[in-house]
Structure formats: C-alpha cells, structure tokens
Protein backbone atom coordinates (compact mmCIF):
# COMPACT_ATOMS: atom_id res chain seq x y z
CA UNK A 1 -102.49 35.34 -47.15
CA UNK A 2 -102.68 31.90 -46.22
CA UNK A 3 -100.83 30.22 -48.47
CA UNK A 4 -101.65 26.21 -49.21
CA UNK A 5 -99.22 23.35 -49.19
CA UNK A 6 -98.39 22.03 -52.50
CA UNK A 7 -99.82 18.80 -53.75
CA UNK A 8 -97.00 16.49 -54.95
CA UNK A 9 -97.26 12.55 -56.08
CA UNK A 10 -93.97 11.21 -55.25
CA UNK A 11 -92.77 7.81 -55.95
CA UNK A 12 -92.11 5.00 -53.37
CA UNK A 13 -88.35 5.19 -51.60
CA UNK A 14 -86.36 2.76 -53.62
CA UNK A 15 -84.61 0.11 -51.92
CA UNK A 16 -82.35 0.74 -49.11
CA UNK A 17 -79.52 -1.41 -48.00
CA UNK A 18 -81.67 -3.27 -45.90
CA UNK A 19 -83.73 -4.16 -48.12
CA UNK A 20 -80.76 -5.90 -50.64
CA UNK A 21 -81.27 -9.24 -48.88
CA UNK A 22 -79.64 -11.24 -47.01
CA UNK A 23 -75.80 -10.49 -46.35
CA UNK A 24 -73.88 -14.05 -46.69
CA UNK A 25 -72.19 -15.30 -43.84
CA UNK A 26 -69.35 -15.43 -42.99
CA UNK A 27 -67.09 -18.24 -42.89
CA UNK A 28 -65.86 -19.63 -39.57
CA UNK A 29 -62.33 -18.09 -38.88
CA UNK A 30 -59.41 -20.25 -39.00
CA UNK A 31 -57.79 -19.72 -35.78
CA UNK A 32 -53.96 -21.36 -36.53
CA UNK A 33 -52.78 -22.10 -33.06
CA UNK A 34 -48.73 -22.68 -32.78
CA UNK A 35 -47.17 -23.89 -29.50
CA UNK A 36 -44.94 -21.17 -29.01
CA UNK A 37 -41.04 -20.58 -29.10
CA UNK A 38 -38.29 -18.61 -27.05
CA UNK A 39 -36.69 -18.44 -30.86
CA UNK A 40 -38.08 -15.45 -32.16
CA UNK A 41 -37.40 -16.88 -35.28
CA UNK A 42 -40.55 -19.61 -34.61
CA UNK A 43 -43.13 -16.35 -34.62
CA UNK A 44 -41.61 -14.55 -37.81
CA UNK A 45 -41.92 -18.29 -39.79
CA UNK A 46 -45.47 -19.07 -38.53
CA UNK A 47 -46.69 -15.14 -39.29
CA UNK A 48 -44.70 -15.82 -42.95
CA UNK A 49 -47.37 -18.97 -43.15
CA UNK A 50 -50.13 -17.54 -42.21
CA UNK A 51 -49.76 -14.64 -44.98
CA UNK A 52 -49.00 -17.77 -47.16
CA UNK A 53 -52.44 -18.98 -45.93
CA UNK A 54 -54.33 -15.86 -46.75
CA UNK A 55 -53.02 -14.75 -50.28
CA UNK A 56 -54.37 -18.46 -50.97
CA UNK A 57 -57.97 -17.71 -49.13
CA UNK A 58 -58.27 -13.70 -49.54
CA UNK A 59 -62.04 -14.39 -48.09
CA UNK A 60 -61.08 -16.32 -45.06
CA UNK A 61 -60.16 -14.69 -41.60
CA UNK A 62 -57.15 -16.02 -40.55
CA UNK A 63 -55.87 -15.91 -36.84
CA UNK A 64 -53.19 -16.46 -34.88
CA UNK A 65 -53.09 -18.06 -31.16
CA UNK A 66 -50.26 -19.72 -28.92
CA UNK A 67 -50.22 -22.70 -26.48
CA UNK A 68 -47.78 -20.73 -24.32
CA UNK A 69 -44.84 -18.39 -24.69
CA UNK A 70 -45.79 -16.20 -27.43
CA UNK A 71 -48.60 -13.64 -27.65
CA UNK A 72 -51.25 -13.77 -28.87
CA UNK A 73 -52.27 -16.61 -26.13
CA UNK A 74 -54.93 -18.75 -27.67
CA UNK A 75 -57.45 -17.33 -25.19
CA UNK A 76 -56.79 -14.16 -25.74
CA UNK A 77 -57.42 -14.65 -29.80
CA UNK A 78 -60.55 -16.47 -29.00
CA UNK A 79 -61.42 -13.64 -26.69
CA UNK A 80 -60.89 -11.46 -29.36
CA UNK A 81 -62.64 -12.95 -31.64
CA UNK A 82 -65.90 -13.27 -29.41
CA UNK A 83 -65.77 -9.30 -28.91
CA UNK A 84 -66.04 -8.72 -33.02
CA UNK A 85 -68.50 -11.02 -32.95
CA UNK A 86 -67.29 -13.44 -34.86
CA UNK A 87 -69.94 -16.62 -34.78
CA UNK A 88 -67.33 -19.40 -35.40
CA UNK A 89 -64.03 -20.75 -34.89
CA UNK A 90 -61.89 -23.34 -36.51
CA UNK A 91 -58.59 -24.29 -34.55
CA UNK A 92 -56.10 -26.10 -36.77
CA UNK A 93 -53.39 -27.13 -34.70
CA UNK A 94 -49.57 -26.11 -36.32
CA UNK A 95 -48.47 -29.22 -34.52
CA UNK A 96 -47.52 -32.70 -36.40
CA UNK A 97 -49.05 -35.17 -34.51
CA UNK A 98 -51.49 -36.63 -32.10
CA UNK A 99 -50.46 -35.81 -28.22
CA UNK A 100 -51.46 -34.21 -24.87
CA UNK A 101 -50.95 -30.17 -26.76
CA UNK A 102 -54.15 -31.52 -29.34
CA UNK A 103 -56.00 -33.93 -27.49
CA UNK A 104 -56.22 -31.72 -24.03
CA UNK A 105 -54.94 -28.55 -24.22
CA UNK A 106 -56.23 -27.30 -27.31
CA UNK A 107 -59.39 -28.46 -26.65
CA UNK A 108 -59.46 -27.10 -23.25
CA UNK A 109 -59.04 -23.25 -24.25
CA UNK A 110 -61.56 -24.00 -26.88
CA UNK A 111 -63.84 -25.03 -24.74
CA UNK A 112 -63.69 -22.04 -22.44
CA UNK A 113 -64.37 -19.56 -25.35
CA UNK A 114 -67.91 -18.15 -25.77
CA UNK A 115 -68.03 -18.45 -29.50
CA UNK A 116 -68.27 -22.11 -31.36
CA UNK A 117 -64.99 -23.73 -32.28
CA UNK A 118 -64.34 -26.87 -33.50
CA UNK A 119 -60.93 -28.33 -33.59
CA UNK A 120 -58.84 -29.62 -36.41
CA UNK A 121 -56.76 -32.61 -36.44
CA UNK A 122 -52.55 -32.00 -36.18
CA UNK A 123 -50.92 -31.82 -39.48
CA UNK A 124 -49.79 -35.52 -39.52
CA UNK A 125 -49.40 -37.67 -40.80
CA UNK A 126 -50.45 -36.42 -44.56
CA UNK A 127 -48.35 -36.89 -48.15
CA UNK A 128 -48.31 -32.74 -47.93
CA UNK A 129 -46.03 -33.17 -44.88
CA UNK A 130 -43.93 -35.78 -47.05
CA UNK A 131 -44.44 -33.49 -49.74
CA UNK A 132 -42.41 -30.46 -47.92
CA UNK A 133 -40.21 -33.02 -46.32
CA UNK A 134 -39.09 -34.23 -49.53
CA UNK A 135 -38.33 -30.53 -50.21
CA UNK A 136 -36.43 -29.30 -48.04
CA UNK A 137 -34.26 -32.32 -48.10
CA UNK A 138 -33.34 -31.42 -51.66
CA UNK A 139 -32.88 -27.69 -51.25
CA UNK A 140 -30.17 -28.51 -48.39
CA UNK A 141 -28.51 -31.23 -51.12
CA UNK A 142 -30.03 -34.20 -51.11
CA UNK A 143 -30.08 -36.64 -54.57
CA UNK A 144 -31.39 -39.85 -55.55
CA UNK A 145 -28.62 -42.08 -55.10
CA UNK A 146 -27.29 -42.74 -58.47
CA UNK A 147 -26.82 -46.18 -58.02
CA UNK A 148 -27.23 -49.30 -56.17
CA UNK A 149 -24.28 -49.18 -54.04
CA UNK A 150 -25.12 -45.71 -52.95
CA UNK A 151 -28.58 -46.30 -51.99
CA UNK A 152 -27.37 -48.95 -49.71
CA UNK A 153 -24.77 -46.54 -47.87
CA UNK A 154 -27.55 -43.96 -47.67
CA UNK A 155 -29.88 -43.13 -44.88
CA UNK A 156 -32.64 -40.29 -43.36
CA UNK A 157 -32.93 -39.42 -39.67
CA UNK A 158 -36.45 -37.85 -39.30
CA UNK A 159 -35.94 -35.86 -36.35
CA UNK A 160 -39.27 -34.46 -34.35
CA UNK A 161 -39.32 -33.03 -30.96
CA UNK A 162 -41.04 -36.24 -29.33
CA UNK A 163 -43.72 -37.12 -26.75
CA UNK A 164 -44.60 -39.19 -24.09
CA UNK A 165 -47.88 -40.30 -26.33
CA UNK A 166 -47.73 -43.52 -27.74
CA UNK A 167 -50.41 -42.48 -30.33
CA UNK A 168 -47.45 -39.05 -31.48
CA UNK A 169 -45.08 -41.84 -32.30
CA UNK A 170 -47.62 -43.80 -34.06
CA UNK A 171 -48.12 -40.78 -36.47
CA UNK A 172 -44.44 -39.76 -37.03
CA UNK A 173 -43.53 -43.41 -37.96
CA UNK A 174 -46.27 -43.21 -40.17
CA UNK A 175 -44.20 -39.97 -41.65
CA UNK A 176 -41.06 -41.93 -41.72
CA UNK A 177 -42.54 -45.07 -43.58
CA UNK A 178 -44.07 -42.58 -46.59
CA UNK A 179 -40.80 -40.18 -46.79
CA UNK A 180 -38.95 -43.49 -46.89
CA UNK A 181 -41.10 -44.93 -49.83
CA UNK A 182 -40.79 -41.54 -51.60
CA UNK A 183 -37.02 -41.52 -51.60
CA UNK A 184 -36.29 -45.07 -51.61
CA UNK A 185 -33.93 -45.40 -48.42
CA UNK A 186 -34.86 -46.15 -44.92
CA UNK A 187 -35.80 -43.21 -43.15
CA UNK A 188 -35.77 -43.83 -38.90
CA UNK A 189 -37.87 -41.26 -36.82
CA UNK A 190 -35.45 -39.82 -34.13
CA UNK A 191 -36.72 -37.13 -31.12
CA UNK A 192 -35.25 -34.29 -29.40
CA UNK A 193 -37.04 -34.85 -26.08
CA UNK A 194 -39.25 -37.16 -24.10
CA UNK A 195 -38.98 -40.45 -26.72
CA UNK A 196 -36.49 -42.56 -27.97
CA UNK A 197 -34.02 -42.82 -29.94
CA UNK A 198 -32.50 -39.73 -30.45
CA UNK A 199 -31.01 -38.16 -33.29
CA UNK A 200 -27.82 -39.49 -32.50
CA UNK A 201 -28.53 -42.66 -31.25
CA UNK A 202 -30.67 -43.03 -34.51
CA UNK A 203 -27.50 -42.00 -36.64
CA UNK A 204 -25.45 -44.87 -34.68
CA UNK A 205 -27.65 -47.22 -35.65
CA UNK A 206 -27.94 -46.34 -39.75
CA UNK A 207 -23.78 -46.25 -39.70
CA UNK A 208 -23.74 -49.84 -37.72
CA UNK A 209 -26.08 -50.56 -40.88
CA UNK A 210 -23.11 -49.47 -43.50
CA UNK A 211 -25.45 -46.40 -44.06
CA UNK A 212 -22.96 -43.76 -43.94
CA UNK A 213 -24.68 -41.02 -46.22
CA UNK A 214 -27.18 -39.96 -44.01
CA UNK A 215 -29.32 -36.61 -43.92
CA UNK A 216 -31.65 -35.27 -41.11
CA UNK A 217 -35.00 -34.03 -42.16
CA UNK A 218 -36.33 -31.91 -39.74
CA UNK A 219 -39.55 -32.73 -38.78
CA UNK A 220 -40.30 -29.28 -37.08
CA UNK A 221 -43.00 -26.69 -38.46
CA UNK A 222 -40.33 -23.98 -37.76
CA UNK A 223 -36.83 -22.98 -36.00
CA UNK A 224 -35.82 -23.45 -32.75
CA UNK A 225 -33.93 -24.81 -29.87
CA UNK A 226 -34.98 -28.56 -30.84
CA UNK A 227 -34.25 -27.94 -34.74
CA UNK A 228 -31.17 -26.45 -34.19
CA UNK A 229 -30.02 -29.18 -31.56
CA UNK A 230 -30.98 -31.76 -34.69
CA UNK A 231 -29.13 -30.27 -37.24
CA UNK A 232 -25.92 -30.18 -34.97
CA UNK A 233 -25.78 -33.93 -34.82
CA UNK A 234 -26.38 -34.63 -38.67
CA UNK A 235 -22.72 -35.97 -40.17
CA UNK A 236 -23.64 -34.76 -43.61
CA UNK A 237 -26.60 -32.30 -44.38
CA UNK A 238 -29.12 -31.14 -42.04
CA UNK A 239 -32.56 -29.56 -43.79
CA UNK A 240 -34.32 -26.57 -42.88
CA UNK A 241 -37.61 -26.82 -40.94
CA UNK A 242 -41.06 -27.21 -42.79
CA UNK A 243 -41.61 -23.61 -42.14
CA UNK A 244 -43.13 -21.46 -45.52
CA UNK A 245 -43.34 -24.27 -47.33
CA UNK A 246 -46.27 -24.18 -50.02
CA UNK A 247 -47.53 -27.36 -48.82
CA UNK A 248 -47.60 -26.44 -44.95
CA UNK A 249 -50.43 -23.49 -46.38
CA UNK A 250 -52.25 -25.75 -48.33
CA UNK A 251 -52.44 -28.18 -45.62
CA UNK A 252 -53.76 -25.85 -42.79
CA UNK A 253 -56.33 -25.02 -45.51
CA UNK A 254 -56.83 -28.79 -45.85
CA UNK A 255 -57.46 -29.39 -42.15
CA UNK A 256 -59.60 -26.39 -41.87
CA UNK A 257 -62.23 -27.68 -44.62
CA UNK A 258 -62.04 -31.35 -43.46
CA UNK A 259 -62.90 -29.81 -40.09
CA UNK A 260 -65.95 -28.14 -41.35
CA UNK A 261 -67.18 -31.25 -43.66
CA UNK A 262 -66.89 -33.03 -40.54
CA UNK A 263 -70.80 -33.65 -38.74
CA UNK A 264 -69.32 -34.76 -35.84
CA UNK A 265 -66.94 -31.64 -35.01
CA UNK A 266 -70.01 -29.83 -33.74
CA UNK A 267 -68.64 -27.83 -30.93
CA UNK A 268 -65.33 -27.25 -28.98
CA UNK A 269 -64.11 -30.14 -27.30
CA UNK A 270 -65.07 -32.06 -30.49
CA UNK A 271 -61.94 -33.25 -32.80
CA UNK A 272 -62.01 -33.79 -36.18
CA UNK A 273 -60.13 -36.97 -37.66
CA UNK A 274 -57.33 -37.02 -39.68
C-alpha cells in the first residue's frame, strides 16, 4: 500500500533572534592607561579605581593598560581589544597633567592599534582633583585654621612628581591656585623630579614666610617611590595619594564622555581638551 503524505497548513516560523532588530552598540571601551610603578602598591590602587569606575558604569567596558613597567602594556590591551572585536577605544590618561607621557606617548601606542581610539585629556587640572585633594588633606588631620593668627602660620606643599614640560607646570599651578582658594592658605606646587622647587626647598620657603603649620598634599594618583619620598619631608602631616578616591572615578568617567562629545577627537593621535 502506498501510503500518501499528510496534508498539513502550518503557520509561518515566528521570529527568530535575527529577526528582533537591531542589537545596540556598544559603547567605546574606556581603556584607563596608568604609567606604571615598581610599588606594587600603584597596581592594587589603580585596579581598586577601576572597580570604583565600573560599579558606577555597570554597562561600560573598562580596561586597563600601562606606559611601562606593569602588565598589561598599553599595546597589549589595545591588542586585546582588537582580537574581541571591540570597534572603539577611549584612552583616559591616569596622569595629572599635560606632558611628553600624554602628548607623545600615549598617542603613539594609540596610533599603532588597529581599532579607533581617541584620547582623553590628563586629569588636570579639574575642581574633582581639588575635590579629592581637599580630602585627603582632612582625613590625614588637616582643619580650617581657627583663627587669624593661625591661618597666617599655616601653609600646603602640593607635591607632584614633575616634568620637564612647561605646559605640566602650567596645569599643577593651576591645581595649587584652586586648592589654595578652597582652603584659604597659600598652597606652593613642589616636584619630586625633573622641576623645581622641591618639596623641601618649597617647605624652606613657607617657614622663611612665618608659615610653620604646613601639610603636603600629595599630588600623586597612587603610592610610590615619589609619594613616599614627599611625605618624608613634610614637618607636620603628609596626606595619602588621590588613589580610590570617589572623585578620581567620577572624573575618569568625566574625561571619557568629554572625549566622546568631542567632534574633533576623531581618531588616535587626536586629543581631546580639557
């Protein structure tokens, strides 16, 4: 017996997942690129910050690279990167201010990357960076002087780690003049390397002034050979880096978006303004 197929009126296949639409896109990553530190205290701050970053931007891939003596190398990230296919990069540099690190090295590895990258401006100057200063300078003690007398003996050294750019002094002055205005004392930017003065030299000076209650801020986005060297020389109290802070997060965030708002940040070398 031959037997005969069935005749059956089935509906149309309902919609499959390509057929939901289009799948959004992703944002670029933010690729937060640190200069790297013998301490290994430096990397265990800056991986703190960046889960600081991402508890604040759940949707937002967030990446670590290094100028030099940490892994992951900033190549290697942007490498990395490439090979998931990401389509975009933002690089927001962990650094405070202008000088050769942001204006050619950073650049320089970005632009050797296959994917698109834009670049961020450094963290400073910005009244978050002022914000965290002001900070830490309480947690290790600091007060409003009480009164008149006492605001005349007091005194901040803001010690960074320096450069031989004109334009990274430029920008930590600029730090200096709105931590001073905040607190109400003078507050002289001081270097650990490569610029002058230094932190003690900048203490000298204060005390020749009568200014004999005198902190050091540390200008540094986390521990290490320079910070510690800083804190040594302060005669009183000595604050901890920027590190963790709340307001270092918020500002790599910050940079990131101003980066993307930014027309003229189109590709890697490209850097955004401040």
């Amino acid at each position: 017996m031959t037997a005969h197929p069935t005749n059956r009126t089935s509906s149309p296949p309902g919609p499959g997942p390509l057929d939901a639409g289009p799948r959004p896109v992703p944002p670029p990553a933010l690729v937060v690129v640190a200069h790297g530190s013998r301490d290994p205290r430096a990397l265990s701050t800056v991986r703190g910050l960046l889960d600081r970053v991402r508890a604040l931007r759940p949707d937002l891939p967030v990446h670590l690279g290094h100028i030099e003596l940490n892994a992951p190398l900033l190549p290697d990230t942007l490498a990395g990167l490439d090979a998931r296919a990401t389509a975009a990069a933002v690089l927001v540099p962990l650094l405070l201010s202008r000088g050769y690190h942001v204006k050619r090295d950073i650049p320089g590895m970005a632009a050797g990357a296959r994917l698109h990258t834009r670049v961020a401006a450094p963290l400073g100057p910005h009244p978050l960076l002022v914000d965290a200063l002001h900070a830490r300078l309480t947690e290790a003690g600091w007060h409003t002087p009480a009164d008149e007398a006492a605001r005349r003996a007091s005194g901040i050294v803001l010690a960074a780690a320096g450069s031989r750019d004109p334009e990274a002094r430029v920008d930590t002055a600029r730090t200096a003049g709105r931590l001073a205005e905040r607190l109400g004392v003078p507050v002289v930017p001081a270097y650990a390397s490569a610029a002058a003065p230094t932190v003690p030299d900048a203490l000298r000076a204060l005390a020749a002034r009568g200014r004999h209650r005198v902190a050091v801020a540390s200008y540094f986005t986390a521990p290490g050979r320079f910070a510690t060297e800083c804190a040594r020389a302060a005669p009183w109290i000595a604050a901890a880096p920027l590190g963790t802070h709340p307001a270092m997060a918020r500002l790599l965030l910050h940079r990131y978006d101003r980066a993307l708002r930014t027309r003229t940040a189109a590709t890697a070398p490209a850097l955004a303004p401040a």
